[in-house]
PDB file of N, CA and C in Angstrom:
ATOM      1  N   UNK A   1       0.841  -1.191   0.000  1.00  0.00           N
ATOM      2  CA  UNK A   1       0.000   0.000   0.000  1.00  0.00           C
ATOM      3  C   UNK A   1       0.873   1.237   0.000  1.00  0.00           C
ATOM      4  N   UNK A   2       0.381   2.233  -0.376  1.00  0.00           N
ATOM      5  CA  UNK A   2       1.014   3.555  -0.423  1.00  0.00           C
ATOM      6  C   UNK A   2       0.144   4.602   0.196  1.00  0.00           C
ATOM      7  N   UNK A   3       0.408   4.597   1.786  1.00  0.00           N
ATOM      8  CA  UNK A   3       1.387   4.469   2.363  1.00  0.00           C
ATOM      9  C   UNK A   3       1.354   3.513   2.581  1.00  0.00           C
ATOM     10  N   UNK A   4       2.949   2.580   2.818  1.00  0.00           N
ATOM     11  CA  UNK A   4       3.260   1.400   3.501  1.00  0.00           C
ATOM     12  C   UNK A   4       2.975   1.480   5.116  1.00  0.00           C
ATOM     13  N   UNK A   5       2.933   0.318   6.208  1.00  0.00           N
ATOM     14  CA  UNK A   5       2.605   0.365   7.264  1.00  0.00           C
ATOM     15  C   UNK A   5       0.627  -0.056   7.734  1.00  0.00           C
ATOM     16  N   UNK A   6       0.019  -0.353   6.648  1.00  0.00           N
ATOM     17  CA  UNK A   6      -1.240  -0.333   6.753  1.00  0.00           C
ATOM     18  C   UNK A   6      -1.169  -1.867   7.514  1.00  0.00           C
ATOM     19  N   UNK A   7      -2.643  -2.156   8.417  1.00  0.00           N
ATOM     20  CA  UNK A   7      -2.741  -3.345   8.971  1.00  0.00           C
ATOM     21  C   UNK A   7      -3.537  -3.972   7.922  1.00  0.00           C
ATOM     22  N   UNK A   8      -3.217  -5.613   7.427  1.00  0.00           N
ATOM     23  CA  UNK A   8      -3.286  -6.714   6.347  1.00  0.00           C
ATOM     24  C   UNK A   8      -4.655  -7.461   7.106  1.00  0.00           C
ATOM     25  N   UNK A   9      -5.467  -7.174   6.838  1.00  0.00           N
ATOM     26  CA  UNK A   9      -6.781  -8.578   6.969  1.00  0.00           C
ATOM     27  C   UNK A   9      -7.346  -9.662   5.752  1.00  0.00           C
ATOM     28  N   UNK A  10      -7.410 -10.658   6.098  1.00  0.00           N
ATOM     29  CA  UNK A  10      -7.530 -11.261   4.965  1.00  0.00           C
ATOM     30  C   UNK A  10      -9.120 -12.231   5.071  1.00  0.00           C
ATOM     31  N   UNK A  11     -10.368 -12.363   5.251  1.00  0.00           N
ATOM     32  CA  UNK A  11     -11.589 -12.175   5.021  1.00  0.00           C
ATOM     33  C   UNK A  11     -11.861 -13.817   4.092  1.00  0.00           C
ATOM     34  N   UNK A  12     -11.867 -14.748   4.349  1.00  0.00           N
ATOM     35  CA  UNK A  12     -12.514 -15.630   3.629  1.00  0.00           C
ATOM     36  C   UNK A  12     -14.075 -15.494   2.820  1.00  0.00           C
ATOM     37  N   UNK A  13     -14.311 -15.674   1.985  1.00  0.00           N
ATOM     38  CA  UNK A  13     -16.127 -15.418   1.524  1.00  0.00           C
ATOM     39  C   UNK A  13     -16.114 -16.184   0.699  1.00  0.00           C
ATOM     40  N   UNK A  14     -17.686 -16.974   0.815  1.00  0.00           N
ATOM     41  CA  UNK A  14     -17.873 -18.003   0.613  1.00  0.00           C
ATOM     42  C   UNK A  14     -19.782 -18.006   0.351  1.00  0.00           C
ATOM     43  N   UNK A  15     -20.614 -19.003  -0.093  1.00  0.00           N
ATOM     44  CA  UNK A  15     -22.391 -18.774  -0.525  1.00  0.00           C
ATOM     45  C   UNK A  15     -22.311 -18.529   0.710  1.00  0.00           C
ATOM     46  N   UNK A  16     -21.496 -18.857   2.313  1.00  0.00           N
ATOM     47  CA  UNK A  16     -22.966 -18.682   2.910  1.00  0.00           C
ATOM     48  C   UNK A  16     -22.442 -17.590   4.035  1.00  0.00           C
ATOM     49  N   UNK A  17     -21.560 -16.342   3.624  1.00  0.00           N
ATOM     50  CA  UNK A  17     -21.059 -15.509   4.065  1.00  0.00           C
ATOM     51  C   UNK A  17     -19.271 -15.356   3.729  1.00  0.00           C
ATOM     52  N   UNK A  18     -19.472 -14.304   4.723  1.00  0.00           N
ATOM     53  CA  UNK A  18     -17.680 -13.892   5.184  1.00  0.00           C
ATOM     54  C   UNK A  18     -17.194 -14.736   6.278  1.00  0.00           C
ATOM     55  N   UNK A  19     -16.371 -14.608   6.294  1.00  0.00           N
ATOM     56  CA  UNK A  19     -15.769 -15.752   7.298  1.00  0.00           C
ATOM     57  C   UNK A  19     -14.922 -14.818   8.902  1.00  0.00           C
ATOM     58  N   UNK A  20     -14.348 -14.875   9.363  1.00  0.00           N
ATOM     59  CA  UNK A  20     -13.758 -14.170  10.637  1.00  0.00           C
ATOM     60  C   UNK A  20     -12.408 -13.597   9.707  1.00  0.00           C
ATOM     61  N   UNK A  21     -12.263 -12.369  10.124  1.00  0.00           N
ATOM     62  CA  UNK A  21     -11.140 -11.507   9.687  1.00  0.00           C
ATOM     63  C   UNK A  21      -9.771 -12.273   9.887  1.00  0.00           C
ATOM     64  N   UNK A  22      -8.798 -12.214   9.508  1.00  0.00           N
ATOM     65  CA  UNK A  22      -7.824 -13.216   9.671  1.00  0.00           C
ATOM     66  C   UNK A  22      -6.766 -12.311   9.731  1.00  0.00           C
ATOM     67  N   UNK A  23      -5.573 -11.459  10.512  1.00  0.00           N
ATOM     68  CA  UNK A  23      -4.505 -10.895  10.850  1.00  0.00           C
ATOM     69  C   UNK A  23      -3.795 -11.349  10.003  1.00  0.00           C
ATOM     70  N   UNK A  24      -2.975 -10.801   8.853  1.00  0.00           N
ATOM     71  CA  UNK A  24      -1.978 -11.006   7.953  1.00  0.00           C
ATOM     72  C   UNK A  24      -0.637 -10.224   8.289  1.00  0.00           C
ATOM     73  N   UNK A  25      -0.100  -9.044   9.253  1.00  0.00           N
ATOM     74  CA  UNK A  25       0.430  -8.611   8.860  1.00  0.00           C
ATOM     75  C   UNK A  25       0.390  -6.999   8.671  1.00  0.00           C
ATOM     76  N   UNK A  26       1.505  -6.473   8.433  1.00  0.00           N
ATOM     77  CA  UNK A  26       1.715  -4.824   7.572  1.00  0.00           C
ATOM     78  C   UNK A  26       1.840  -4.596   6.497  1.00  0.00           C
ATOM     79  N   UNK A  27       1.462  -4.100   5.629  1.00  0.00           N
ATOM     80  CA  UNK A  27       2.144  -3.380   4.158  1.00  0.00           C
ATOM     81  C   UNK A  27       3.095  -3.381   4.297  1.00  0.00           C
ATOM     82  N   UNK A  28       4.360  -3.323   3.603  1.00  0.00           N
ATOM     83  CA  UNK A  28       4.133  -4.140   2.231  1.00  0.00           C
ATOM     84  C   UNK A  28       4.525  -5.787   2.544  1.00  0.00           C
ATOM     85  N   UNK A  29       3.329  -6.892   2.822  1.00  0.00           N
ATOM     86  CA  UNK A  29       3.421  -8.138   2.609  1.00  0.00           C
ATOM     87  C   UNK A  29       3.159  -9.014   1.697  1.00  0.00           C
ATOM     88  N   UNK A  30       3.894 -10.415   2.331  1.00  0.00           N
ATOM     89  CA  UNK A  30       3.055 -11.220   1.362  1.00  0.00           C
ATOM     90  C   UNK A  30       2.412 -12.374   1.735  1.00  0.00           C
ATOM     91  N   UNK A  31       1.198 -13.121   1.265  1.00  0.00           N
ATOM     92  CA  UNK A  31       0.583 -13.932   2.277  1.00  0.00           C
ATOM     93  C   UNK A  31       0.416 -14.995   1.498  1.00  0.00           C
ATOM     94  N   UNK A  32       0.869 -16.319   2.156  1.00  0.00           N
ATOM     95  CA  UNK A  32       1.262 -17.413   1.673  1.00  0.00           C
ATOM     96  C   UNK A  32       0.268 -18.429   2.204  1.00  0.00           C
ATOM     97  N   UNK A  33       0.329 -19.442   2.097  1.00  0.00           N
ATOM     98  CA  UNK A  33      -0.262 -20.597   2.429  1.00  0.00           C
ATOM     99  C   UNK A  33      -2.311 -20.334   2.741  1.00  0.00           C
ATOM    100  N   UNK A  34      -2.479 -19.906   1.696  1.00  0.00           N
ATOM    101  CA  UNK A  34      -4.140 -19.449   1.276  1.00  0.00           C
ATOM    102  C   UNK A  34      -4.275 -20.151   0.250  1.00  0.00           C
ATOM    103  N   UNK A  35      -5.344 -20.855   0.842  1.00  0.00           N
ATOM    104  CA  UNK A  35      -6.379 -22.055  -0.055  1.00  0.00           C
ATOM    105  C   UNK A  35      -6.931 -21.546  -1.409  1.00  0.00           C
ATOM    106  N   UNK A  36      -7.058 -21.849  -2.510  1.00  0.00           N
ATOM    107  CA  UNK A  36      -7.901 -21.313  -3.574  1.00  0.00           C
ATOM    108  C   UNK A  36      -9.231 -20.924  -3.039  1.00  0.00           C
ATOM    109  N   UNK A  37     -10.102 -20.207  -3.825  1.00  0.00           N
ATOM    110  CA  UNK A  37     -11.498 -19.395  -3.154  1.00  0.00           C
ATOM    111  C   UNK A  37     -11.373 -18.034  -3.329  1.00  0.00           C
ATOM    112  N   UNK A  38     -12.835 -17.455  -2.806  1.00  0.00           N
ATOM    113  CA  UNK A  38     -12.976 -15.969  -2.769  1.00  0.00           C
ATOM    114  C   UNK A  38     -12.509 -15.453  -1.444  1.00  0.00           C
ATOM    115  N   UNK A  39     -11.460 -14.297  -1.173  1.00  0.00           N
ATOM    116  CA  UNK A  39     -11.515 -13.677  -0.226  1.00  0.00           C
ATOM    117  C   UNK A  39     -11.669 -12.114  -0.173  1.00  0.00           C
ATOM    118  N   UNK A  40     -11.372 -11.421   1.059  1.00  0.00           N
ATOM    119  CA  UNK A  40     -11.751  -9.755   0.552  1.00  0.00           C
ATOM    120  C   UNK A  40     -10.110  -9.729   1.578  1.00  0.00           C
ATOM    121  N   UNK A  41      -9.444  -8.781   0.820  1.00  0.00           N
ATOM    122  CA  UNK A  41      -8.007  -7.680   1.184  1.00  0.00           C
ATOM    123  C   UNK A  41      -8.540  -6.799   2.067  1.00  0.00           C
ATOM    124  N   UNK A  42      -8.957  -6.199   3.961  1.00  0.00           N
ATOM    125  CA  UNK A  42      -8.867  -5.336   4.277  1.00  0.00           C
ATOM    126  C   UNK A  42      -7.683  -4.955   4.286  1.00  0.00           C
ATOM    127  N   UNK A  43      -7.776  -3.877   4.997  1.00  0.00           N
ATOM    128  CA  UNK A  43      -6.433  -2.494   5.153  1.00  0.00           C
ATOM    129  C   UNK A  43      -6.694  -1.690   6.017  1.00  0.00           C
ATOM    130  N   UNK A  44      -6.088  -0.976   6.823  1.00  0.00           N
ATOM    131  CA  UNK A  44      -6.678  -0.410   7.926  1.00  0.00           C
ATOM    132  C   UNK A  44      -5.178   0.241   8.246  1.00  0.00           C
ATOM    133  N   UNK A  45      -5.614   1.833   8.468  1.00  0.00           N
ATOM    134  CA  UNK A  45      -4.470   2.603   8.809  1.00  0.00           C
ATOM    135  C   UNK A  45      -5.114   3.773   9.345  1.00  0.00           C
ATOM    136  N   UNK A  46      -4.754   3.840  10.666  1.00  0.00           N
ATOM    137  CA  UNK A  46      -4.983   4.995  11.425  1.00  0.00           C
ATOM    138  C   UNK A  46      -4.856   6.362  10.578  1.00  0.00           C
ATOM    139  N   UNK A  47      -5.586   7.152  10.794  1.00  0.00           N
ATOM    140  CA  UNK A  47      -5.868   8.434   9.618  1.00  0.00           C
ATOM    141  C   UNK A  47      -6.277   8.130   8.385  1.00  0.00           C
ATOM    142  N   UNK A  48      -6.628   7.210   7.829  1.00  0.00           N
ATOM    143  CA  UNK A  48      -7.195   6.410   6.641  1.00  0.00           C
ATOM    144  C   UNK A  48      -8.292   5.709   6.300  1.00  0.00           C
ATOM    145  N   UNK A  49      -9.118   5.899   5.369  1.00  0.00           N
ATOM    146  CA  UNK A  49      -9.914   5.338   5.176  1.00  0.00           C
ATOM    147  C   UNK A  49      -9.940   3.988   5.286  1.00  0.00           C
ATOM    148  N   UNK A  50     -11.036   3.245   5.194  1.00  0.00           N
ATOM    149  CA  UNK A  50     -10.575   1.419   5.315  1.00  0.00           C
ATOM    150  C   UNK A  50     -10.729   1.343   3.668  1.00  0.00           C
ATOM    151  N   UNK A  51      -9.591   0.064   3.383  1.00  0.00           N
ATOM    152  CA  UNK A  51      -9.617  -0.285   2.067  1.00  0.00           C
ATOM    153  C   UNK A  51     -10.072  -1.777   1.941  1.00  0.00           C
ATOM    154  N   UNK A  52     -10.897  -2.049   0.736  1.00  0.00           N
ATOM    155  CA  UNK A  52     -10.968  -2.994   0.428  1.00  0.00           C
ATOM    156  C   UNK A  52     -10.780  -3.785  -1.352  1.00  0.00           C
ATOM    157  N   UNK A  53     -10.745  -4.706  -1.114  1.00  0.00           N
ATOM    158  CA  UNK A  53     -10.480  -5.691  -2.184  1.00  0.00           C
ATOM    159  C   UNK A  53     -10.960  -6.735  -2.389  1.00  0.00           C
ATOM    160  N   UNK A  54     -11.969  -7.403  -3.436  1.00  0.00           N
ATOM    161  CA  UNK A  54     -11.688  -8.579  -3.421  1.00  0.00           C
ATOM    162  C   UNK A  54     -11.236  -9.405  -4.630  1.00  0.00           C
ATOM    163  N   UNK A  55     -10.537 -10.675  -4.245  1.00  0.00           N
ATOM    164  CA  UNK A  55      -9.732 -11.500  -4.785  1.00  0.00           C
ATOM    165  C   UNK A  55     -10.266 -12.806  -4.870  1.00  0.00           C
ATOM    166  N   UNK A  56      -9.727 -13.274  -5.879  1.00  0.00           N
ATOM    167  CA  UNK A  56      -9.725 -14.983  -6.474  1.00  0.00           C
ATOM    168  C   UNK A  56      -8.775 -15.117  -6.763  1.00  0.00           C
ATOM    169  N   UNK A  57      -8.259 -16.212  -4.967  1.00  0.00           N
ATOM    170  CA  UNK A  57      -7.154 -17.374  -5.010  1.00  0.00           C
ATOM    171  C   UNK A  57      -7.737 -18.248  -6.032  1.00  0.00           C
ATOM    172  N   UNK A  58      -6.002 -18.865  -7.161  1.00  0.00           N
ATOM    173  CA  UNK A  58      -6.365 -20.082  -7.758  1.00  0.00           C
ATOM    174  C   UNK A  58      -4.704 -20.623  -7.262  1.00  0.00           C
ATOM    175  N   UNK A  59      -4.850 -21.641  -8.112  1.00  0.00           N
ATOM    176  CA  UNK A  59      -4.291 -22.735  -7.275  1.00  0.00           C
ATOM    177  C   UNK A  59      -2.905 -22.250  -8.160  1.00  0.00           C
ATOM    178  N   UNK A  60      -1.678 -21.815  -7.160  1.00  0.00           N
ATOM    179  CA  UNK A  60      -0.260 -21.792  -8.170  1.00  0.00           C
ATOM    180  C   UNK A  60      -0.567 -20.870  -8.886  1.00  0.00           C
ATOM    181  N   UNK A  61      -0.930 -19.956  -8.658  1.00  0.00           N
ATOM    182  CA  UNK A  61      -1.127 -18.567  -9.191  1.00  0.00           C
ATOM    183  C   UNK A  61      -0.585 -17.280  -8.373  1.00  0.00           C
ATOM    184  N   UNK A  62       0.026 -16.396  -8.119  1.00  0.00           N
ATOM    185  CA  UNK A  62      -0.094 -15.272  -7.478  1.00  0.00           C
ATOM    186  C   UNK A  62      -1.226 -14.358  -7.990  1.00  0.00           C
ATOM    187  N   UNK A  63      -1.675 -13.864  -6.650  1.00  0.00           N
ATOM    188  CA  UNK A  63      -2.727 -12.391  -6.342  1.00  0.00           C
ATOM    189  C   UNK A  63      -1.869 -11.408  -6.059  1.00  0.00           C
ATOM    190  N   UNK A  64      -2.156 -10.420  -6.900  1.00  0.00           N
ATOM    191  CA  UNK A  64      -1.136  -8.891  -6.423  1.00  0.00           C
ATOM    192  C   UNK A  64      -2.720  -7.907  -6.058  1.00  0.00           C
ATOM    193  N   UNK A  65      -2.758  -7.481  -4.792  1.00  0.00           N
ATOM    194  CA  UNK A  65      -2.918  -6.408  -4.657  1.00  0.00           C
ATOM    195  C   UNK A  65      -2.644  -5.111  -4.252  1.00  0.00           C
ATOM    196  N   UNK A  66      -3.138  -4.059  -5.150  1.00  0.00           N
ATOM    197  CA  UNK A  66      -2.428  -2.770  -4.610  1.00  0.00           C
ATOM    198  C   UNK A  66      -3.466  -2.195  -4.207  1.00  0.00           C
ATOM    199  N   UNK A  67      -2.927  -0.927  -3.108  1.00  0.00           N
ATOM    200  CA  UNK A  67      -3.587  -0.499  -2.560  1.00  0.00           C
ATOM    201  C   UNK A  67      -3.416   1.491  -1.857  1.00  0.00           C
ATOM    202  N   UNK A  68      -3.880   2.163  -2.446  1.00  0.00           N
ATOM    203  CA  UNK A  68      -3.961   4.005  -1.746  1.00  0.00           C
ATOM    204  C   UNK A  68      -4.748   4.030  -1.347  1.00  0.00           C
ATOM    205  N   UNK A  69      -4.387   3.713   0.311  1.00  0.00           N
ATOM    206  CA  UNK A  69      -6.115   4.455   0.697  1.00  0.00           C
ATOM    207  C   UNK A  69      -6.305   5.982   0.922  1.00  0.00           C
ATOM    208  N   UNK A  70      -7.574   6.391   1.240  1.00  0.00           N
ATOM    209  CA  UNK A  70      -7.315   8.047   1.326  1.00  0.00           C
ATOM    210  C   UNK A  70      -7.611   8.375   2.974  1.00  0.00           C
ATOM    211  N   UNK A  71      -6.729   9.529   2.873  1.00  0.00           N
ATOM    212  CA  UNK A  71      -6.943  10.477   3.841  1.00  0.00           C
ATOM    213  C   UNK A  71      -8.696  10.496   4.759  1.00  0.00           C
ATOM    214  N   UNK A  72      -8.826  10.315   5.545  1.00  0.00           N
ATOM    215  CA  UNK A  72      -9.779  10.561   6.324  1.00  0.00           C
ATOM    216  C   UNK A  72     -10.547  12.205   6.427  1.00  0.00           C
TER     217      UNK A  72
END
């Protein structure tokens, strides 16, 4: 993210909801050992808006996401 330092949540979703927020980490990471499926990228940085994303893990693929959140 730009700025770097943002807090990494990583959000399983699935037919029969979202799943419990999952602690990944700071900007700039990288998050490994995630099952194929739908998930959502939070972001969370004090003075910042919350960011979101969502993504489709496939199998042996990399997900890049980027991320500016704005000013509050």
């Amino acid at each position: 993210s730009t700025p770097p330092g943002a807090r990494v949540l990583l959000v399983s979703v699935d037919e029969g909801g979202a799943g419990e927020p999952q602690p990944r980490g700071v900007t700039p990471t990288i998050i490994t050992g995630v099952y194929p499926g739908k998930y959502t990228v939070d972001l969370e940085k004090p003075g910042y808006r919350s960011f979101q994303k969502d993504v489709v893990v496939k199998e042996h693929v990399t997900a890049q996401v980027k991320a500016t959140p704005r000013k509050q």
